[in-house]
N, C-alpha and C. Protein backbone atom coordinates (compact mmCIF):
# COMPACT_ATOMS: atom_id res chain seq x y z
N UNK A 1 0.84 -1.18 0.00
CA UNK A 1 0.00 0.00 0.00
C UNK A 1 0.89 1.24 0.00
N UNK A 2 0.75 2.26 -1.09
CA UNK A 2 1.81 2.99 -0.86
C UNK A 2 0.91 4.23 -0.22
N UNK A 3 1.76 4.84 0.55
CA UNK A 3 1.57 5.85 1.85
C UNK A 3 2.23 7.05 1.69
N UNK A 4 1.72 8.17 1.71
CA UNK A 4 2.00 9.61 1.99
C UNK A 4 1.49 10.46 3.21
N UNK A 5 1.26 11.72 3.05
CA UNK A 5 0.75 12.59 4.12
C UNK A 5 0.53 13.77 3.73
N UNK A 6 -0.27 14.13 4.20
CA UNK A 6 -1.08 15.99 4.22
C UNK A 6 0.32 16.95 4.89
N UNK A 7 0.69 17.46 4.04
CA UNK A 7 1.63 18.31 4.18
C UNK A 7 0.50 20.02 4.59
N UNK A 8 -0.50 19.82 3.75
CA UNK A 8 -1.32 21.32 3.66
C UNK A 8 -2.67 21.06 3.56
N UNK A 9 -3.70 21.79 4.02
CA UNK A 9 -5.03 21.95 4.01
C UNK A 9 -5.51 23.50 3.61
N UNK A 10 -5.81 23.81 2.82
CA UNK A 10 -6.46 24.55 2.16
C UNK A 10 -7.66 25.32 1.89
N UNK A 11 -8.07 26.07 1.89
CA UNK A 11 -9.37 26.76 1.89
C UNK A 11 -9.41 28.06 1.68
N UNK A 12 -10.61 28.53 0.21
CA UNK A 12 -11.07 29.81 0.32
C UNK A 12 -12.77 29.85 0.35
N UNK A 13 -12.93 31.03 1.27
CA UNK A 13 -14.51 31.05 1.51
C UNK A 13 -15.12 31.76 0.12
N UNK A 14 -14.57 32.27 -0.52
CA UNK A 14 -15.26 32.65 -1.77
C UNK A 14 -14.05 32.79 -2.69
N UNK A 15 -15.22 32.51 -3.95
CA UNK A 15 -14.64 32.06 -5.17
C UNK A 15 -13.62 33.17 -5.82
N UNK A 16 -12.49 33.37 -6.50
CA UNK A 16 -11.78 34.15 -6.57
C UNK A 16 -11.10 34.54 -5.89
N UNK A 17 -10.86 34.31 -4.17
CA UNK A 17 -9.93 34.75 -2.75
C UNK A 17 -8.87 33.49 -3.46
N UNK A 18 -7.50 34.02 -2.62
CA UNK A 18 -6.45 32.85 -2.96
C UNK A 18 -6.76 32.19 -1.74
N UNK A 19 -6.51 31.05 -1.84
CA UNK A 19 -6.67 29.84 -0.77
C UNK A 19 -5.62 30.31 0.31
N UNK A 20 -6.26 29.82 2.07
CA UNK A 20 -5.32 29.88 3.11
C UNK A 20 -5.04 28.56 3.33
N UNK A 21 -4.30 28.43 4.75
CA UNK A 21 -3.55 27.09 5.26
C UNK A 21 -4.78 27.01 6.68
N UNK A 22 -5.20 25.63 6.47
CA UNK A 22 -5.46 26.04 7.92
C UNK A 22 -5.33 24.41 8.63
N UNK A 23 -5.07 23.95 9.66
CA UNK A 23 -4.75 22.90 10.30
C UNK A 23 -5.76 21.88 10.35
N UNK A 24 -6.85 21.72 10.13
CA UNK A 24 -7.96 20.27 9.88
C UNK A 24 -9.08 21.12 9.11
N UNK A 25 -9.85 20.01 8.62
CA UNK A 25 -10.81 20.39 8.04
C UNK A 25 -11.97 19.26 8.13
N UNK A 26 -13.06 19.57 7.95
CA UNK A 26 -14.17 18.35 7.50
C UNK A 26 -14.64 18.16 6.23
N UNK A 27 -14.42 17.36 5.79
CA UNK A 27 -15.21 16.76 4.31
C UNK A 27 -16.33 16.14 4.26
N UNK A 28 -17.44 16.25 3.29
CA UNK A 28 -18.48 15.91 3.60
C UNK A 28 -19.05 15.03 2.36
N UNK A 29 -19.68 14.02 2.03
CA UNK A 29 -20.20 13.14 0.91
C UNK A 29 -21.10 14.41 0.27
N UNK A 30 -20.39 14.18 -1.12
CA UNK A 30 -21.28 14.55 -2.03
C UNK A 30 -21.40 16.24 -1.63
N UNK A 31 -20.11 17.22 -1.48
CA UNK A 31 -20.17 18.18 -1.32
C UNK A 31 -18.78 18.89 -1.15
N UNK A 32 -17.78 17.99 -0.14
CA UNK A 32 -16.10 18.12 -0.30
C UNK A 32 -16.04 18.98 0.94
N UNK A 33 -14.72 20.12 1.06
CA UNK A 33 -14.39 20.66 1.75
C UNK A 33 -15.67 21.31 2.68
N UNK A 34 -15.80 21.47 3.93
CA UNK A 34 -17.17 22.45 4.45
C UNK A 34 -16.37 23.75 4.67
N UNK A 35 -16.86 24.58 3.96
CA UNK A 35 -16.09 25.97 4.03
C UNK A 35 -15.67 26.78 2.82
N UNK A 36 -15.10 25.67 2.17
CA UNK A 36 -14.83 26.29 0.77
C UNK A 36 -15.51 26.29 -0.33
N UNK A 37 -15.32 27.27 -0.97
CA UNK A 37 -16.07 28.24 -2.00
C UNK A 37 -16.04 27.30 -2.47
N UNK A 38 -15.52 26.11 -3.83
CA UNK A 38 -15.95 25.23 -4.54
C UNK A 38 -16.28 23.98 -4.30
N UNK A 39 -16.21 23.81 -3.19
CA UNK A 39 -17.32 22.73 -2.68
C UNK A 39 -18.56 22.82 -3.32
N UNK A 40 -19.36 21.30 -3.39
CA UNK A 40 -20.97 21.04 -4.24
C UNK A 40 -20.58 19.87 -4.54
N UNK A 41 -22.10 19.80 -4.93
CA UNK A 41 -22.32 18.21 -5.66
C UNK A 41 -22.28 17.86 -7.19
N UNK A 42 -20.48 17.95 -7.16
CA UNK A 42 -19.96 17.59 -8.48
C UNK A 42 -18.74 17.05 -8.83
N UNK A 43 -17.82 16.93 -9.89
CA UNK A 43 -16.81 15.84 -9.56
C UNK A 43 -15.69 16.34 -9.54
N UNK A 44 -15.73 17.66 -8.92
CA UNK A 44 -14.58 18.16 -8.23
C UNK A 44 -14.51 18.73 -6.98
N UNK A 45 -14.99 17.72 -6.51
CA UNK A 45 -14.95 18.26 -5.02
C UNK A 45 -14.22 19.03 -4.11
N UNK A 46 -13.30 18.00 -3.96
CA UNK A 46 -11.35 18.08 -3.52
C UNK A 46 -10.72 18.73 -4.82
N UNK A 47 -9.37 19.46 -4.59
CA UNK A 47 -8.51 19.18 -5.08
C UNK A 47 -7.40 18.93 -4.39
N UNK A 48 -6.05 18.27 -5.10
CA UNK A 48 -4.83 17.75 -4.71
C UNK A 48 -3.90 17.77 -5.61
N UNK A 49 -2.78 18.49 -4.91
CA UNK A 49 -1.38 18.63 -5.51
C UNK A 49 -0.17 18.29 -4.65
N UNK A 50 0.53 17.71 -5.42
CA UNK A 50 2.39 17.12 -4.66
C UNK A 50 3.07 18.28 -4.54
N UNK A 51 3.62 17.68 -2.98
CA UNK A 51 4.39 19.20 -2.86
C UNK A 51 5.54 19.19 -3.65
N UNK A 52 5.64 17.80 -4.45
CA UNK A 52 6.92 18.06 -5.36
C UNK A 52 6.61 18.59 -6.40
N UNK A 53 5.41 19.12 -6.30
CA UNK A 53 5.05 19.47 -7.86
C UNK A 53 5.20 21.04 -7.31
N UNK A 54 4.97 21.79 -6.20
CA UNK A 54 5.33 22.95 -5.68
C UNK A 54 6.76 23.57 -5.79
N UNK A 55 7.41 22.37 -5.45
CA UNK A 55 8.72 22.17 -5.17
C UNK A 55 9.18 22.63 -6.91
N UNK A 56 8.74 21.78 -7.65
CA UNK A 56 9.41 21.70 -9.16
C UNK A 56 9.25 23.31 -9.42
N UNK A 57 7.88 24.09 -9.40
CA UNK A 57 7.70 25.91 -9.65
C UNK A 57 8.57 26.70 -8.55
N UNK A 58 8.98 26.02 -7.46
CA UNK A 58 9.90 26.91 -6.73
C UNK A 58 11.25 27.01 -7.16
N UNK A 59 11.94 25.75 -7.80
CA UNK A 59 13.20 25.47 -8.79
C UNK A 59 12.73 26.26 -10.01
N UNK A 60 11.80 26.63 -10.11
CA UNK A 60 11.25 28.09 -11.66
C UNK A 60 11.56 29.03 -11.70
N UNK A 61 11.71 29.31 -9.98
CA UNK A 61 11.89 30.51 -9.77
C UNK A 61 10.60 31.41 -9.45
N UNK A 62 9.62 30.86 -8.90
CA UNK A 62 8.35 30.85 -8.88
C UNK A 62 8.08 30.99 -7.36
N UNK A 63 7.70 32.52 -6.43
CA UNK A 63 7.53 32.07 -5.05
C UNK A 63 6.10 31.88 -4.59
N UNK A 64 5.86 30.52 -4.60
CA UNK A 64 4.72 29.45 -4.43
C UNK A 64 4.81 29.28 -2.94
N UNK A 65 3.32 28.60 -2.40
CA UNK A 65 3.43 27.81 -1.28
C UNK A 65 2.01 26.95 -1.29
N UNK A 66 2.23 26.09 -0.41
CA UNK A 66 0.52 25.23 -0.69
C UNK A 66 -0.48 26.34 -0.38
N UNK A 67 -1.11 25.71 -1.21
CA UNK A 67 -2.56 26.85 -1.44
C UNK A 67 -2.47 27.58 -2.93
N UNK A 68 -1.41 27.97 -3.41
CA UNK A 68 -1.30 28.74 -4.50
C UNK A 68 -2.02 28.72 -5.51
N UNK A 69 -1.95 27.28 -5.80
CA UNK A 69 -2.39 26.62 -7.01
C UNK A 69 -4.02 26.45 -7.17
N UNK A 70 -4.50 27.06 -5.79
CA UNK A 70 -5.94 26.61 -5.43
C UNK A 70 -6.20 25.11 -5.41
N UNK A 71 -4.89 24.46 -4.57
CA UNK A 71 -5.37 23.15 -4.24
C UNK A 71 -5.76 23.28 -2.71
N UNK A 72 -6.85 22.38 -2.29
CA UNK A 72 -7.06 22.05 -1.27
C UNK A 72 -6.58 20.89 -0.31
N UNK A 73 -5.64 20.15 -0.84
CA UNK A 73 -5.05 19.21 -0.20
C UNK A 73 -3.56 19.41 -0.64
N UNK A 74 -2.45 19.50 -0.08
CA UNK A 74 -1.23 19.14 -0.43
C UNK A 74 -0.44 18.00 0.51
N UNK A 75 0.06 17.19 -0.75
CA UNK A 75 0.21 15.37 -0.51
C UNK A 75 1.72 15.58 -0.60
N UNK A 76 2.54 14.49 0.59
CA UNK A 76 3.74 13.98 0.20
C UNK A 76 4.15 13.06 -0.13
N UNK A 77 5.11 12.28 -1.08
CA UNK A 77 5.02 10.73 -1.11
C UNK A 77 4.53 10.04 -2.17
N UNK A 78 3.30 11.03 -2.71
CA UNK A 78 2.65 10.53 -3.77
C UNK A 78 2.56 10.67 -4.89
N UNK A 79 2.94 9.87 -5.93
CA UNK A 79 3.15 11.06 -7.50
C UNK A 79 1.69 11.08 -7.18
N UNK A 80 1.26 12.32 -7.11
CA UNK A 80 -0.61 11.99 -7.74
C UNK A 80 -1.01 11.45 -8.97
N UNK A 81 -0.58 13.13 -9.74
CA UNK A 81 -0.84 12.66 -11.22
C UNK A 81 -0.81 11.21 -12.04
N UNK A 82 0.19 10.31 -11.13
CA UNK A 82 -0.59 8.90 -11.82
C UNK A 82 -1.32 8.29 -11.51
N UNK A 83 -1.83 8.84 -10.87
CA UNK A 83 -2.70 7.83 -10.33
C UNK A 83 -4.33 8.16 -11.27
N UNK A 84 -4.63 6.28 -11.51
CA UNK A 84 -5.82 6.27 -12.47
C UNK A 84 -7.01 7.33 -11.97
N UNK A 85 -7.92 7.20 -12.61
CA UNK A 85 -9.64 7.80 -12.72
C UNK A 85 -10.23 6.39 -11.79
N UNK A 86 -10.80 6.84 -10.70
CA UNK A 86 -11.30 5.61 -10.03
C UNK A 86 -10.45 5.63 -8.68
N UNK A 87 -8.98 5.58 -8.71
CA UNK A 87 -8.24 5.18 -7.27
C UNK A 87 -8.97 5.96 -6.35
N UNK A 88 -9.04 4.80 -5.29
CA UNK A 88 -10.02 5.36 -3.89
C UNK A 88 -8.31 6.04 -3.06
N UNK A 89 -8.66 6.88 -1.80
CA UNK A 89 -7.68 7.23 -0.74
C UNK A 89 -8.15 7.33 0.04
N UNK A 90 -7.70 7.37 1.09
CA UNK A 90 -7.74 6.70 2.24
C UNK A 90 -6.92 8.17 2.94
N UNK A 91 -7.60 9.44 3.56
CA UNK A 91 -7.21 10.37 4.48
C UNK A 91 -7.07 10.42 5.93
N UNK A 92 -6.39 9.90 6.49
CA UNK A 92 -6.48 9.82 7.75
C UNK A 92 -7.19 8.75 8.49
N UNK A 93 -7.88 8.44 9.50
CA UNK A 93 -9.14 7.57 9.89
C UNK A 93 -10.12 6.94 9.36
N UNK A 94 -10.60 8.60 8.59
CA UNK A 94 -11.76 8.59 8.34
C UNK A 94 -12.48 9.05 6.73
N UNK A 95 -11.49 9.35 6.13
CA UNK A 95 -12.18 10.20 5.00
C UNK A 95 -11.66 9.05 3.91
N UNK A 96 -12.79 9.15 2.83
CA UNK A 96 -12.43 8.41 1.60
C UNK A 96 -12.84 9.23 0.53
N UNK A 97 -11.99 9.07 -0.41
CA UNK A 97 -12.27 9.92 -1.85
C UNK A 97 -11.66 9.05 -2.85
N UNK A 98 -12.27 9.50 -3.82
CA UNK A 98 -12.55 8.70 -4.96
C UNK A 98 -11.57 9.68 -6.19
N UNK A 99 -10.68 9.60 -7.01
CA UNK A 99 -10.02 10.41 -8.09
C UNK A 99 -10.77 10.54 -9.17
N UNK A 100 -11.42 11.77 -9.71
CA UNK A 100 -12.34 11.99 -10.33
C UNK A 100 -11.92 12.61 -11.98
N UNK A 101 -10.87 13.29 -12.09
CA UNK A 101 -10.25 13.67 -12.61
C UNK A 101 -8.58 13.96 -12.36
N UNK A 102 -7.86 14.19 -13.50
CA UNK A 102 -6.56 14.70 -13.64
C UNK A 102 -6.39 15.99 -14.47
N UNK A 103 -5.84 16.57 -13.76
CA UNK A 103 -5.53 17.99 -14.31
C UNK A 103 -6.53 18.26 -14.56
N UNK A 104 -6.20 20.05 -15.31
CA UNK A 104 -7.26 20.63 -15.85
C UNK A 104 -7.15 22.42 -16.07
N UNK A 105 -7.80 22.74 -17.29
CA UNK A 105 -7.24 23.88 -17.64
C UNK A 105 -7.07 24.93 -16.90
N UNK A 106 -5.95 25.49 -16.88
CA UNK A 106 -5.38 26.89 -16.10
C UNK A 106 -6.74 27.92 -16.73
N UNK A 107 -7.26 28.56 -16.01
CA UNK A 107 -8.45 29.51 -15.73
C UNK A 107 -7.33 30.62 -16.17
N UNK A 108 -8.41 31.28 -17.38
CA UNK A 108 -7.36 32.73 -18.34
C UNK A 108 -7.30 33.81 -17.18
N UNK A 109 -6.05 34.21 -17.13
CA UNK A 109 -5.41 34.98 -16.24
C UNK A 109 -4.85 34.32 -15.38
N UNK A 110 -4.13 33.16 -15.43
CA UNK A 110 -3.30 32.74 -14.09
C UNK A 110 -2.18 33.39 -13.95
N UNK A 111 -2.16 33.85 -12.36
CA UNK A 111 -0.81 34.54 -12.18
C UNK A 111 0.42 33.72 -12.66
N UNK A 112 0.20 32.56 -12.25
CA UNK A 112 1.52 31.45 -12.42
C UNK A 112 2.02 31.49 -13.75
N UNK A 113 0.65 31.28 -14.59
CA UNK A 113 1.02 31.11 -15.96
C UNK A 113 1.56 32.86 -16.72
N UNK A 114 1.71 33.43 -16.52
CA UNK A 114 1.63 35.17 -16.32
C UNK A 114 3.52 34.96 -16.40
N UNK A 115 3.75 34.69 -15.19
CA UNK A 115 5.22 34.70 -14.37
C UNK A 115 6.29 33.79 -14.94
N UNK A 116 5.75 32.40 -15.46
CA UNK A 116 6.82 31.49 -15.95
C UNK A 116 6.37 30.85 -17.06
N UNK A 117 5.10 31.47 -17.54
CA UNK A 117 5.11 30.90 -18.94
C UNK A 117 4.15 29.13 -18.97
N UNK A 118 4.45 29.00 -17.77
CA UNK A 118 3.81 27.44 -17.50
C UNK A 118 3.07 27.50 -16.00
N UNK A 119 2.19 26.50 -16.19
CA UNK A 119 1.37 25.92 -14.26
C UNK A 119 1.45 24.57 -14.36
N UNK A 120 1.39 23.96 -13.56
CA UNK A 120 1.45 22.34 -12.98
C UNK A 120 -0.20 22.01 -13.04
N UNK A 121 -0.83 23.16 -12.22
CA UNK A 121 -2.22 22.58 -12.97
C UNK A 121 -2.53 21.37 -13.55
N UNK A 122 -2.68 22.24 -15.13
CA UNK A 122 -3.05 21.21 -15.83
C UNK A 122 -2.77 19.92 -16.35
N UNK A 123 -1.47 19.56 -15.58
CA UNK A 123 -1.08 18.25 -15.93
C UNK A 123 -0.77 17.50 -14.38
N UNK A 124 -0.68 17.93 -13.21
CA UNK A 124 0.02 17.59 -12.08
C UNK A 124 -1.15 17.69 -10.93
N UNK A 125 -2.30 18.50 -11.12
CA UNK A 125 -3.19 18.71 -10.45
C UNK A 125 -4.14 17.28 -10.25
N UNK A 126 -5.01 16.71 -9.32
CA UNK A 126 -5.90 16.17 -9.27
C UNK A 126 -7.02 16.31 -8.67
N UNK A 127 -8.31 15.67 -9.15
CA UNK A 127 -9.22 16.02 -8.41
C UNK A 127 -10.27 14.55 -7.62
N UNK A 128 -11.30 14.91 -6.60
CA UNK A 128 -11.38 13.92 -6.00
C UNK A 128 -13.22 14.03 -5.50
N UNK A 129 -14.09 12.95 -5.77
CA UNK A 129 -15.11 13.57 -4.94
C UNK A 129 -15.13 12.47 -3.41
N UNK A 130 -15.84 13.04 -2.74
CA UNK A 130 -15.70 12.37 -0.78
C UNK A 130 -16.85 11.23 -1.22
N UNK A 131 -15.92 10.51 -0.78
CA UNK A 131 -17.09 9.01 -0.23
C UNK A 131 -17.64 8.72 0.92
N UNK A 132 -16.93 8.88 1.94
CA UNK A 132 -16.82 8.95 3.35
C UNK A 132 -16.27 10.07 4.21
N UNK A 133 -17.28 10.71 4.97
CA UNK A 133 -17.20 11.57 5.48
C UNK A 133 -15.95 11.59 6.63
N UNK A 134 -15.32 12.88 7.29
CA UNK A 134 -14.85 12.66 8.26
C UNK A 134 -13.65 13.98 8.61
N UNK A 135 -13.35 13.85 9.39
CA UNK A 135 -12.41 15.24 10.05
C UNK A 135 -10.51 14.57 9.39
N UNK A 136 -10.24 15.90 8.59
CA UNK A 136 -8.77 15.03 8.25
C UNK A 136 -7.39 16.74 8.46
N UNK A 137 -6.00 15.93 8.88
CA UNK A 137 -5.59 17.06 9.51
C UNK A 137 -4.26 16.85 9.14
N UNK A 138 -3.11 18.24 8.88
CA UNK A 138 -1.79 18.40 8.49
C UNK A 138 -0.99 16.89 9.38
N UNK A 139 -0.77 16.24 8.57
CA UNK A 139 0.19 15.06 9.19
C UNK A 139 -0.78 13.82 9.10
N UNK A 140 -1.61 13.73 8.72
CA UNK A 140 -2.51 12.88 8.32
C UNK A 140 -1.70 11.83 6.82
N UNK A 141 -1.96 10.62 7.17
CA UNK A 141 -1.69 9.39 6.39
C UNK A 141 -2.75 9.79 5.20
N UNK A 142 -2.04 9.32 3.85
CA UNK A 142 -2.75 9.75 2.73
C UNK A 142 -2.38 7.87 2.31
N UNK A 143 -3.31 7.19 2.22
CA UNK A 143 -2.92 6.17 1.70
C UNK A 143 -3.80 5.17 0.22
N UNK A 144 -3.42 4.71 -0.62
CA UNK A 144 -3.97 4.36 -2.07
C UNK A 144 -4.28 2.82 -1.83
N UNK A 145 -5.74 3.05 -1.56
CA UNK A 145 -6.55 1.86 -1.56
C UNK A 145 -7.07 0.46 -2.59
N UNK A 146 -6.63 0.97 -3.78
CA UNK A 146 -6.82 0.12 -4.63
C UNK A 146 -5.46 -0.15 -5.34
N UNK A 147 -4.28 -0.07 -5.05
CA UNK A 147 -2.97 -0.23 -6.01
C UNK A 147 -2.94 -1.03 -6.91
């Protein structure tokens, strides 16, 4: 079973704010983050990005930090991006999500894309909807249930 961890938790209360850090959160079936602006009942619930994929725009020359990207989860350990359409995870105790998508287009006007010409986005980004509800927190086991 391969194993990572919540490096970052994420959240903006409305749509267009840049995302903050904040130390736990609750996820909810069929709705995602409680708090954040793109939460609903659709198949992007979550999002999730590697902090090596942070890491790779900070070697850009790019001054990033989790949240930037408007991800709501930042993972260590894990390539995301390969992981299929379908892989369940396993957040902590209690939370399960389902990978709903990969990547997806940089929204016209990204600062990132502005600054270096490129974003991780659309190829490094993933997305996730909640299966199982539950409270999940910075240092939390991120683990891939179906390998």
């Amino acid at each position: 079973m391969v194993k990572g961890y919540i490096t970052a938790i994420s959240i903006s209360e409305k749509k267009g704010q840049k995302k903050h850090n904040i130390e736990s959160a609750q996820l909810r079936v069929d709705h995602g983050m409680v708090g954040d602006a793109h939460a609903g009942q659709w198949h992007r619930q979550i999002s999730l990005l590697g902090i090596a994929s942070i890491d790779y725009m900070r070697n850009q020359g790019v001054n990033v930090k989790p949240g930037d990207f408007a991800e709501n989860i930042t993972v260590e350990g894990i390539v995301l991006y390969e992981l299929p359409v379908g892989t369940q995870l396993q957040l902590g105790n209690e939370v399960l999500l389902e990978v709903t998508q990969i990547g997806k287009e940089c929204h016209h006007g990204c600062e990132i894309m502005k600054q270096v010409g490129s974003c991780i986005m659309p190829t490094q980004g993933i997305f996730a909807k909640v299966l199982k509800d539950g409270i999940i927190q910075v240092g939390d086991a991120v683990c891939i249930l179906n390998d």
